[in-house]
Each structure stands twice: as C-alpha cells, then as structure tokens.
PDB file of N, CA and C in Angstrom:
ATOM      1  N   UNK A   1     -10.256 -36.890  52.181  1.00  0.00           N
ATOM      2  CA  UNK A   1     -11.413 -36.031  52.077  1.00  0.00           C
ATOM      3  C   UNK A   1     -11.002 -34.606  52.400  1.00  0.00           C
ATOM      4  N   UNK A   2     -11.357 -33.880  51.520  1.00  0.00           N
ATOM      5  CA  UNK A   2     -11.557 -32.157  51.757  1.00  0.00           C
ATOM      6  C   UNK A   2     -12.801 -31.821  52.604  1.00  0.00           C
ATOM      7  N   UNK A   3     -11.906 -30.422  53.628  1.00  0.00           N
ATOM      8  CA  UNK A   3     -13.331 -29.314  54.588  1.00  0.00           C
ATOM      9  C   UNK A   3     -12.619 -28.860  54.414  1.00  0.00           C
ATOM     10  N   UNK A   4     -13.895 -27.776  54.299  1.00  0.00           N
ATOM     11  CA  UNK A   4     -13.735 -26.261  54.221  1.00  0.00           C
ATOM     12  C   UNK A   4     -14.071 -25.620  55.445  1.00  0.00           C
ATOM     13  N   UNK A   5     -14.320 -24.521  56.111  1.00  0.00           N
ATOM     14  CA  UNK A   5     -14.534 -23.667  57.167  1.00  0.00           C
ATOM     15  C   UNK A   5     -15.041 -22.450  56.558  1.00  0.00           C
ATOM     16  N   UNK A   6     -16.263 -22.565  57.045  1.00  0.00           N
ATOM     17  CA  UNK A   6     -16.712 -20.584  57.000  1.00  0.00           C
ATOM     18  C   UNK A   6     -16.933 -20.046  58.091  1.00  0.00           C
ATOM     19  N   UNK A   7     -16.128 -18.966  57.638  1.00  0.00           N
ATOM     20  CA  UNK A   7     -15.804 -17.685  58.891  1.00  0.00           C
ATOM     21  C   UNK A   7     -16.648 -16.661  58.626  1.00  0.00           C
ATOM     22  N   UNK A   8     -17.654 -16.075  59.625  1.00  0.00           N
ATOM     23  CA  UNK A   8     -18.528 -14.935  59.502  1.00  0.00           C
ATOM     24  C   UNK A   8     -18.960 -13.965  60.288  1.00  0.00           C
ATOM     25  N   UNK A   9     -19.153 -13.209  59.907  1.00  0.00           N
ATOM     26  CA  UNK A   9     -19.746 -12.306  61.181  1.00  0.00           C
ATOM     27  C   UNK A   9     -20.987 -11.414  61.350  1.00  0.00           C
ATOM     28  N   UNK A  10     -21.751 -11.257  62.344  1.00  0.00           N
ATOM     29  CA  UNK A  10     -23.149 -11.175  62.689  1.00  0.00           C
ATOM     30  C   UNK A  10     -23.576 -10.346  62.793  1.00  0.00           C
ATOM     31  N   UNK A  11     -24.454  -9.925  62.769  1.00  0.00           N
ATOM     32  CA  UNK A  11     -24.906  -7.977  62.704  1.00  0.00           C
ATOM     33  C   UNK A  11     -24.787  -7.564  63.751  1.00  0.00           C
ATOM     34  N   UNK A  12     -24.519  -8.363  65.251  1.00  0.00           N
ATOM     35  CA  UNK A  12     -24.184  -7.497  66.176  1.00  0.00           C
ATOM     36  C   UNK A  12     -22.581  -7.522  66.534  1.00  0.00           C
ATOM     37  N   UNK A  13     -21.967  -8.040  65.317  1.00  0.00           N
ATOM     38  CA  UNK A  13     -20.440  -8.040  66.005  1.00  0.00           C
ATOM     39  C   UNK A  13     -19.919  -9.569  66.204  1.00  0.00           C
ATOM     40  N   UNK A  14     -20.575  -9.921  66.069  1.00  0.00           N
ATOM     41  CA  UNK A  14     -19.895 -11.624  66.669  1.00  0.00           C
ATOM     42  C   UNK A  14     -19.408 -12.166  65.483  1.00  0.00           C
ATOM     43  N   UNK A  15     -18.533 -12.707  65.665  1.00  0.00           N
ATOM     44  CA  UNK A  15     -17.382 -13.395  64.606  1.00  0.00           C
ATOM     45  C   UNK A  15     -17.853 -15.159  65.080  1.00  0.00           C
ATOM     46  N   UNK A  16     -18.317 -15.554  63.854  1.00  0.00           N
ATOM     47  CA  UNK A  16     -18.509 -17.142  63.973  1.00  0.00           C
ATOM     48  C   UNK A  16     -17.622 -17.812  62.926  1.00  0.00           C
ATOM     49  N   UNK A  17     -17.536 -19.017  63.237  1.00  0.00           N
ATOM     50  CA  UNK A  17     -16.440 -19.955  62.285  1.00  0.00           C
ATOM     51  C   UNK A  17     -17.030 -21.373  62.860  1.00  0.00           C
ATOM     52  N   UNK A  18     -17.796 -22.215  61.591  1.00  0.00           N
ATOM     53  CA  UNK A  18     -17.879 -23.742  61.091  1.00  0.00           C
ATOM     54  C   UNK A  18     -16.601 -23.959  60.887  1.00  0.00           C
ATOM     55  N   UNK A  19     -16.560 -24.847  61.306  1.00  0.00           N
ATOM     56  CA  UNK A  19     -15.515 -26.037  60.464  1.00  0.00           C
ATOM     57  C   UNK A  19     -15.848 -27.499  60.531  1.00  0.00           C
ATOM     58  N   UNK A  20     -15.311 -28.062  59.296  1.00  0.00           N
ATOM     59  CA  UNK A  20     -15.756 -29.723  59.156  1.00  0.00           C
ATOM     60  C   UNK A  20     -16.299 -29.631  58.070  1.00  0.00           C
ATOM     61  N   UNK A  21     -16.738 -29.019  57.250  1.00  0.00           N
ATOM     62  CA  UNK A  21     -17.759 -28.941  56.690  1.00  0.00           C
ATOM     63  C   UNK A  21     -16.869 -29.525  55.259  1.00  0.00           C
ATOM     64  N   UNK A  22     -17.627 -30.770  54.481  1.00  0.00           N
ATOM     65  CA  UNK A  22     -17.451 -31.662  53.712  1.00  0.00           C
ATOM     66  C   UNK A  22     -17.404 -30.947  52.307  1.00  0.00           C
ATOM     67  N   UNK A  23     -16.503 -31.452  51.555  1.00  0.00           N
ATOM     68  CA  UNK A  23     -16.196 -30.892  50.181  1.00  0.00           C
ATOM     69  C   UNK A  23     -16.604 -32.112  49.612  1.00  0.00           C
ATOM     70  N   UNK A  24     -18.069 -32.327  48.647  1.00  0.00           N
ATOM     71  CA  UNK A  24     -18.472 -33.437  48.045  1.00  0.00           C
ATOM     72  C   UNK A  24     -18.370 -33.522  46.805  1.00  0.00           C
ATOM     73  N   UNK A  25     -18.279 -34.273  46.161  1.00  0.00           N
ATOM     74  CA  UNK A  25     -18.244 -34.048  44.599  1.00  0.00           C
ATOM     75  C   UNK A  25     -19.811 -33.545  43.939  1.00  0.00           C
ATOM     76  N   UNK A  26     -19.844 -33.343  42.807  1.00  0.00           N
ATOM     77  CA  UNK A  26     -21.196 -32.726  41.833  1.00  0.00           C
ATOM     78  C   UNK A  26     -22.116 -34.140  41.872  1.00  0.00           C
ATOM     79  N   UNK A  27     -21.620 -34.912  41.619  1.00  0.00           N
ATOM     80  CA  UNK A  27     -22.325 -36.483  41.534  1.00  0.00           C
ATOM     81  C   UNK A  27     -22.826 -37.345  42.901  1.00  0.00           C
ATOM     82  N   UNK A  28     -22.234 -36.384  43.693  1.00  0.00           N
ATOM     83  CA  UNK A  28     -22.293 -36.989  45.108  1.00  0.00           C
ATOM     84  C   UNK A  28     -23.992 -37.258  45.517  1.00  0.00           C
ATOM     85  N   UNK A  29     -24.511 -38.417  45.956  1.00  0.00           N
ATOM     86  CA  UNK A  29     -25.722 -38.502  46.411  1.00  0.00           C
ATOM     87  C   UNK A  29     -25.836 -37.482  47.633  1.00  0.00           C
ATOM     88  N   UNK A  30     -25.051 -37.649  47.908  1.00  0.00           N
ATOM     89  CA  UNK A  30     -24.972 -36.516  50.178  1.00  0.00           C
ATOM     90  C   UNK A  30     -24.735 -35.310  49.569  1.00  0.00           C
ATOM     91  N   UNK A  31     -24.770 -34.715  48.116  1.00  0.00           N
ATOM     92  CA  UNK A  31     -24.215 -33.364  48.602  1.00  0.00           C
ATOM     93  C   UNK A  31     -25.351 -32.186  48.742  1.00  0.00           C
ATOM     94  N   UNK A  32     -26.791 -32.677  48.472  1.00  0.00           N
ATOM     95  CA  UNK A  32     -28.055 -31.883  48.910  1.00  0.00           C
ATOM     96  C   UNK A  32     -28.027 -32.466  50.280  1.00  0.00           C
ATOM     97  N   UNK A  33     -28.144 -33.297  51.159  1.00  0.00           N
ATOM     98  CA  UNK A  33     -28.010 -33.426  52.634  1.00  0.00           C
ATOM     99  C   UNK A  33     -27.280 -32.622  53.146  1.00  0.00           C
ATOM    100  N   UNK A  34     -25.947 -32.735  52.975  1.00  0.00           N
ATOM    101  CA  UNK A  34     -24.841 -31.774  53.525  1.00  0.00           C
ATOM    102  C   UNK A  34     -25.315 -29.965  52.947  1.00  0.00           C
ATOM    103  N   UNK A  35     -25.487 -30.054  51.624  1.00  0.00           N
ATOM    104  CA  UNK A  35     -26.062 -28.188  51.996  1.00  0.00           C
ATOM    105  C   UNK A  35     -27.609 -28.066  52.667  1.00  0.00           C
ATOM    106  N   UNK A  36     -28.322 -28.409  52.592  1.00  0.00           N
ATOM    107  CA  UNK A  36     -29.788 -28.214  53.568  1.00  0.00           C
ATOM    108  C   UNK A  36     -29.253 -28.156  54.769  1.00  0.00           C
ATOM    109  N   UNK A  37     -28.768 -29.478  55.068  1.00  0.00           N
ATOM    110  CA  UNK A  37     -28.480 -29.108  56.709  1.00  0.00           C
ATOM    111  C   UNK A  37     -27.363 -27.912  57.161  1.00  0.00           C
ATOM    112  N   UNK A  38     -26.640 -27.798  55.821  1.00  0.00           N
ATOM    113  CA  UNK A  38     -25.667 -26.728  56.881  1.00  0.00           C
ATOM    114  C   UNK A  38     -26.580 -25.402  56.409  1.00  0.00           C
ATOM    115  N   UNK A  39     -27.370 -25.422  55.339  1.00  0.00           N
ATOM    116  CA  UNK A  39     -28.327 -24.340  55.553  1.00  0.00           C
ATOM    117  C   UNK A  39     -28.708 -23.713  57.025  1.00  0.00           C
ATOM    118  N   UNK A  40     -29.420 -25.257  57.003  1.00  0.00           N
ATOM    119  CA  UNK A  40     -30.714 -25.031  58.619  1.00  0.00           C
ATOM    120  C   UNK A  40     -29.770 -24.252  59.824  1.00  0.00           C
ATOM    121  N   UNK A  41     -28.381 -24.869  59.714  1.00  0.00           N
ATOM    122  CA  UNK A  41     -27.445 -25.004  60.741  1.00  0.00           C
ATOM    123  C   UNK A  41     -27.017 -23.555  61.105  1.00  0.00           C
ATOM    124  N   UNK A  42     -26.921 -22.803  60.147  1.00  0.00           N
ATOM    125  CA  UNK A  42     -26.485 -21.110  59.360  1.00  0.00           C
ATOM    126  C   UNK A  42     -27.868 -20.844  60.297  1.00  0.00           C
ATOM    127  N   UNK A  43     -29.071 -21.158  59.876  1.00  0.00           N
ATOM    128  CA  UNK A  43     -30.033 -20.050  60.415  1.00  0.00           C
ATOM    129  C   UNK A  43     -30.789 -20.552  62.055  1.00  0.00           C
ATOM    130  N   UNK A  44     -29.983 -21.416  62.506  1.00  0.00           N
ATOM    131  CA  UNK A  44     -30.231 -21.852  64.011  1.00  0.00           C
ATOM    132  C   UNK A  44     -28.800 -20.616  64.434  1.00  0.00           C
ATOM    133  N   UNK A  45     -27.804 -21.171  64.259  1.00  0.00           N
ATOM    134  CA  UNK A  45     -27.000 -19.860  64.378  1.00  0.00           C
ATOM    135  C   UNK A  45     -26.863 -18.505  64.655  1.00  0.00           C
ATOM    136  N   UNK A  46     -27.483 -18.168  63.535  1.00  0.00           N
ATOM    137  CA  UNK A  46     -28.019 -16.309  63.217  1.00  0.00           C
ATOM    138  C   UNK A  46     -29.026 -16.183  64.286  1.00  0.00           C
ATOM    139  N   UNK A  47     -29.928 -17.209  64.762  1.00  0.00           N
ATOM    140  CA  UNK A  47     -30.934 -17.160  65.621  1.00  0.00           C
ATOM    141  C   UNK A  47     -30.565 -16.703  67.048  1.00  0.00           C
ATOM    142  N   UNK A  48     -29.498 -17.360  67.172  1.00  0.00           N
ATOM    143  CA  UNK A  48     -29.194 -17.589  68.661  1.00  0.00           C
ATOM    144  C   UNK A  48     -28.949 -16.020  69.212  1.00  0.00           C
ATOM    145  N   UNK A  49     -29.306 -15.209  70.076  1.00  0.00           N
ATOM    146  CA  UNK A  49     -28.494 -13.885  71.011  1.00  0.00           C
ATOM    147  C   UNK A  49     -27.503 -13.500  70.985  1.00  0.00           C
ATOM    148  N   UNK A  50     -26.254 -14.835  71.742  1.00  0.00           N
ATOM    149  CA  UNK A  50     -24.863 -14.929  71.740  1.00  0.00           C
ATOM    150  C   UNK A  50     -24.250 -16.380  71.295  1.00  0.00           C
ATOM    151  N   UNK A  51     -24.080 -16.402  70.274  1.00  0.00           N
ATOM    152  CA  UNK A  51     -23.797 -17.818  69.390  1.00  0.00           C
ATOM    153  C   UNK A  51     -22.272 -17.957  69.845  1.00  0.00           C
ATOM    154  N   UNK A  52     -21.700 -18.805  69.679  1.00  0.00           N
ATOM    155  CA  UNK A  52     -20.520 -19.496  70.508  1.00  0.00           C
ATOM    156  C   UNK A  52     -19.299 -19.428  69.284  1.00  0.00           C
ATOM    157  N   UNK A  53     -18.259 -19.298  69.380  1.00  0.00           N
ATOM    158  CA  UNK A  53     -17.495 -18.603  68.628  1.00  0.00           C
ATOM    159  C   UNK A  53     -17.381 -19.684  66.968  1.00  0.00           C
ATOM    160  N   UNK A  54     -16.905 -21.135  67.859  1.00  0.00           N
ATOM    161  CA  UNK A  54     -16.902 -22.050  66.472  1.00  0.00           C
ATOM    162  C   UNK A  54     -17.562 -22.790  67.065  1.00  0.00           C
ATOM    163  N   UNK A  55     -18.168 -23.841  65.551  1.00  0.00           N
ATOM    164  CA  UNK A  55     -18.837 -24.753  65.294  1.00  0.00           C
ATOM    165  C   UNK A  55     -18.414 -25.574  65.350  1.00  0.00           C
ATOM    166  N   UNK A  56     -18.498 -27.000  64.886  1.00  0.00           N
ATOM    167  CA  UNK A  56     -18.017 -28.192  64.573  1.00  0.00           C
ATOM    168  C   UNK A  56     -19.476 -28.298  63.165  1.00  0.00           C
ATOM    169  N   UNK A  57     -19.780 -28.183  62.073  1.00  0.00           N
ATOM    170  CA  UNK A  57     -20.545 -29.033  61.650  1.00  0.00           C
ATOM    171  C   UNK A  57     -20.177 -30.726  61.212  1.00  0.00           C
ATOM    172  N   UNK A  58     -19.061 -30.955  61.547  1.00  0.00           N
ATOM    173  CA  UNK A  58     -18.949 -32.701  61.764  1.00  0.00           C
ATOM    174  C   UNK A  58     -19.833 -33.233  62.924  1.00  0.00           C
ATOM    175  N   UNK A  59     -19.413 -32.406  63.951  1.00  0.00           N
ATOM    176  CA  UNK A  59     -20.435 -32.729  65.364  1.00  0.00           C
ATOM    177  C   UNK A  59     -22.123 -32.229  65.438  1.00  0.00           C
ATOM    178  N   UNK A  60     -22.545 -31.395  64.544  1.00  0.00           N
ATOM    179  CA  UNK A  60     -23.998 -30.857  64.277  1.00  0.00           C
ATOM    180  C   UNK A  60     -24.276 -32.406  63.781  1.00  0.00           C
ATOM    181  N   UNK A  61     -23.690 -32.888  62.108  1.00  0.00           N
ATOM    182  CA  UNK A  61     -24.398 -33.972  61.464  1.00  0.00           C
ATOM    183  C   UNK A  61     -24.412 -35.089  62.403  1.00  0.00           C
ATOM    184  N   UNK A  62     -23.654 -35.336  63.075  1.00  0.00           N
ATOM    185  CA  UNK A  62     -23.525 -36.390  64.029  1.00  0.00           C
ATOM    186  C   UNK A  62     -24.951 -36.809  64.708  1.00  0.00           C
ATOM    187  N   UNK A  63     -25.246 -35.441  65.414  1.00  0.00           N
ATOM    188  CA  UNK A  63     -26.378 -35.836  66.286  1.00  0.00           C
ATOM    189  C   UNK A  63     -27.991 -35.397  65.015  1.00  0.00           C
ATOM    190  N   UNK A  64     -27.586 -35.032  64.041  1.00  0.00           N
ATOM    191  CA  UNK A  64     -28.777 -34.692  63.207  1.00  0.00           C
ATOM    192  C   UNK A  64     -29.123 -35.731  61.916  1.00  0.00           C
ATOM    193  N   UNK A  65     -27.899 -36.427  61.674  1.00  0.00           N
ATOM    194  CA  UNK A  65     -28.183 -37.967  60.447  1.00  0.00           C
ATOM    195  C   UNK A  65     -28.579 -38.836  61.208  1.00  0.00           C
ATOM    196  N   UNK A  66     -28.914 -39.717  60.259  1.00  0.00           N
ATOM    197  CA  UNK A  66     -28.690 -41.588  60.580  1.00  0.00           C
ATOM    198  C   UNK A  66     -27.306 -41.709  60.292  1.00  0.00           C
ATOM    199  N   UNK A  67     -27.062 -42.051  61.331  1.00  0.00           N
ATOM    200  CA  UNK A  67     -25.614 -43.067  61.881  1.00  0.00           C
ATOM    201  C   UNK A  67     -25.132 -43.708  60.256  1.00  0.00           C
ATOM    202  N   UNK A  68     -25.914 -44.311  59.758  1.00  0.00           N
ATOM    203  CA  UNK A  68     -25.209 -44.597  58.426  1.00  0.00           C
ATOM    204  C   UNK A  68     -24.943 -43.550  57.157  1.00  0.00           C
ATOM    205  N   UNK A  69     -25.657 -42.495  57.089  1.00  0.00           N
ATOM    206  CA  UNK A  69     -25.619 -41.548  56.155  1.00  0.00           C
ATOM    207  C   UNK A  69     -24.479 -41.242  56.261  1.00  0.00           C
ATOM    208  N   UNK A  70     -24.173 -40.436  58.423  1.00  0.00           N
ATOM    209  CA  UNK A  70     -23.264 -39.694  58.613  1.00  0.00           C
ATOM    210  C   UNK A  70     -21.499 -40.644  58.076  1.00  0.00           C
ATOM    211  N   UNK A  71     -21.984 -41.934  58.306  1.00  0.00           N
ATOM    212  CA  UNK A  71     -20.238 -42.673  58.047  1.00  0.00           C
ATOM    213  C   UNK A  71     -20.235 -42.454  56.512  1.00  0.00           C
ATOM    214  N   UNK A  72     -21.281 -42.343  55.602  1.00  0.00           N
ATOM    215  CA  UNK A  72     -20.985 -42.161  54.008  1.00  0.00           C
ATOM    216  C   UNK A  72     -20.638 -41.128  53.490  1.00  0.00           C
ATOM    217  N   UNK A  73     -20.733 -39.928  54.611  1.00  0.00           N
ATOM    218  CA  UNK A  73     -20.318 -38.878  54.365  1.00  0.00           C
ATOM    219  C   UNK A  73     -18.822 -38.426  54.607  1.00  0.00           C
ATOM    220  N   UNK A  74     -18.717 -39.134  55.492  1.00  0.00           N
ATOM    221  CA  UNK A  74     -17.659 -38.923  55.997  1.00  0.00           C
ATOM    222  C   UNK A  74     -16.167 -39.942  56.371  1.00  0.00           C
ATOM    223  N   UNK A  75     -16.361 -40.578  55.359  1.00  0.00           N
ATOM    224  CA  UNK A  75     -15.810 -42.412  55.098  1.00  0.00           C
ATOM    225  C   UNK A  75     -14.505 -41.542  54.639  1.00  0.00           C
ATOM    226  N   UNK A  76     -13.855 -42.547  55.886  1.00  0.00           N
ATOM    227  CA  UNK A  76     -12.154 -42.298  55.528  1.00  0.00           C
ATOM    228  C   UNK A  76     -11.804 -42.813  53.857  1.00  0.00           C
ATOM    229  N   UNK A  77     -10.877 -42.601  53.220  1.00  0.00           N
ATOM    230  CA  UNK A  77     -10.637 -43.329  51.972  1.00  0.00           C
ATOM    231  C   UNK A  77      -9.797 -43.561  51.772  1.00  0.00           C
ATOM    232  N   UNK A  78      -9.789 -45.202  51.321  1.00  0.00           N
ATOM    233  CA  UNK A  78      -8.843 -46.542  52.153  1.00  0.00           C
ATOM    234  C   UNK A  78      -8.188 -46.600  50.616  1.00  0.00           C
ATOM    235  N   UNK A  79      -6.626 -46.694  50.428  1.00  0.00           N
ATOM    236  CA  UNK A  79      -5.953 -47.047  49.726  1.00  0.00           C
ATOM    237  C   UNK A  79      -5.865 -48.742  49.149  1.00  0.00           C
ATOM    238  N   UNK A  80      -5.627 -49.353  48.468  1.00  0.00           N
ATOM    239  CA  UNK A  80      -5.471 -50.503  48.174  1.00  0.00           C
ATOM    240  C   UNK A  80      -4.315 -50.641  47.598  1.00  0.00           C
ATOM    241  N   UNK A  81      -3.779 -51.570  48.851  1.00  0.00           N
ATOM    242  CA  UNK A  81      -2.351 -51.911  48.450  1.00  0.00           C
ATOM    243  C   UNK A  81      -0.972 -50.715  49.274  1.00  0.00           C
ATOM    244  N   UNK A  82      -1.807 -50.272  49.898  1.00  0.00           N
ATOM    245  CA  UNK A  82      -0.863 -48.864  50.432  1.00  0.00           C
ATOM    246  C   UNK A  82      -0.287 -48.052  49.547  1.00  0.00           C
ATOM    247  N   UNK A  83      -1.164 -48.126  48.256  1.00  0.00           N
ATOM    248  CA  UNK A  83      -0.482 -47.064  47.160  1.00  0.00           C
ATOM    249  C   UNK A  83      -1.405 -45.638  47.754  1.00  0.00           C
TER     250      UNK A  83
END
C-alpha cells in the first residue's frame, strides 16, 4: 500500500505535516471515507490556536471508523505463494 504526507503551513506560521494518509484506487469503495474524513481532519486542524507539528491520520481513522472499515482500508497485501 501507498501514503502520501501533506506538509503545510498556517496563517500564523505554523508548519503542519499528516502522514499515513492512504493512496486508494478510483474504484475504491473507502476512497470518499478516506477524503471526507481527512477533509474534517484539515479543518479541526486549522481550528486549533497551536496545532502540534505532525499528524498521524492512520491514528485520527483509528479512533474515528468502525474497527472493520479501518482494517479495509488499511489491509496489508498478502502475496500468494511468496511471489
């Protein structure tokens, strides 16, 4: 699986950086879950006074999915045959 990381910075100076953040395919059922929430996630962020330098959005979805969404999102991908 592919992440990406966005690095940004805030109108008062603060330099923020996500990382984790899931590279889904076009066909992907999760890939409107994964942008809404990292939407919401962006403007809890911008919200905050003094926002904390990095993120984890692996650790945001964690505590914000169902436990099963979050493993479909994020499902290791198992070779067959060790090829």
């Amino acid at each position: 699986m592919l992440f990406k990381s966005l690095e940004f910075k805030l109108l008062n100076g603060h330099k923020v950086k996500i990382t984790d953040i899931p590279v889904l395919e076009e066909d992907n059922q999760y890939r409107f879950l994964v942008q809404s929430r990292l939407q919401s996630f962006l403007r809890k962020i911008t919200a905050k006074p003094q926002p904390n330098a990095v993120y984890s959005f692996k650790e945001y979805l964690k505590r914000t999915v169902k436990w099963t969404d979050y493993e479909a999102i994020y499902q290791p991908v198992t070779l067959k045959h060790n090829a």
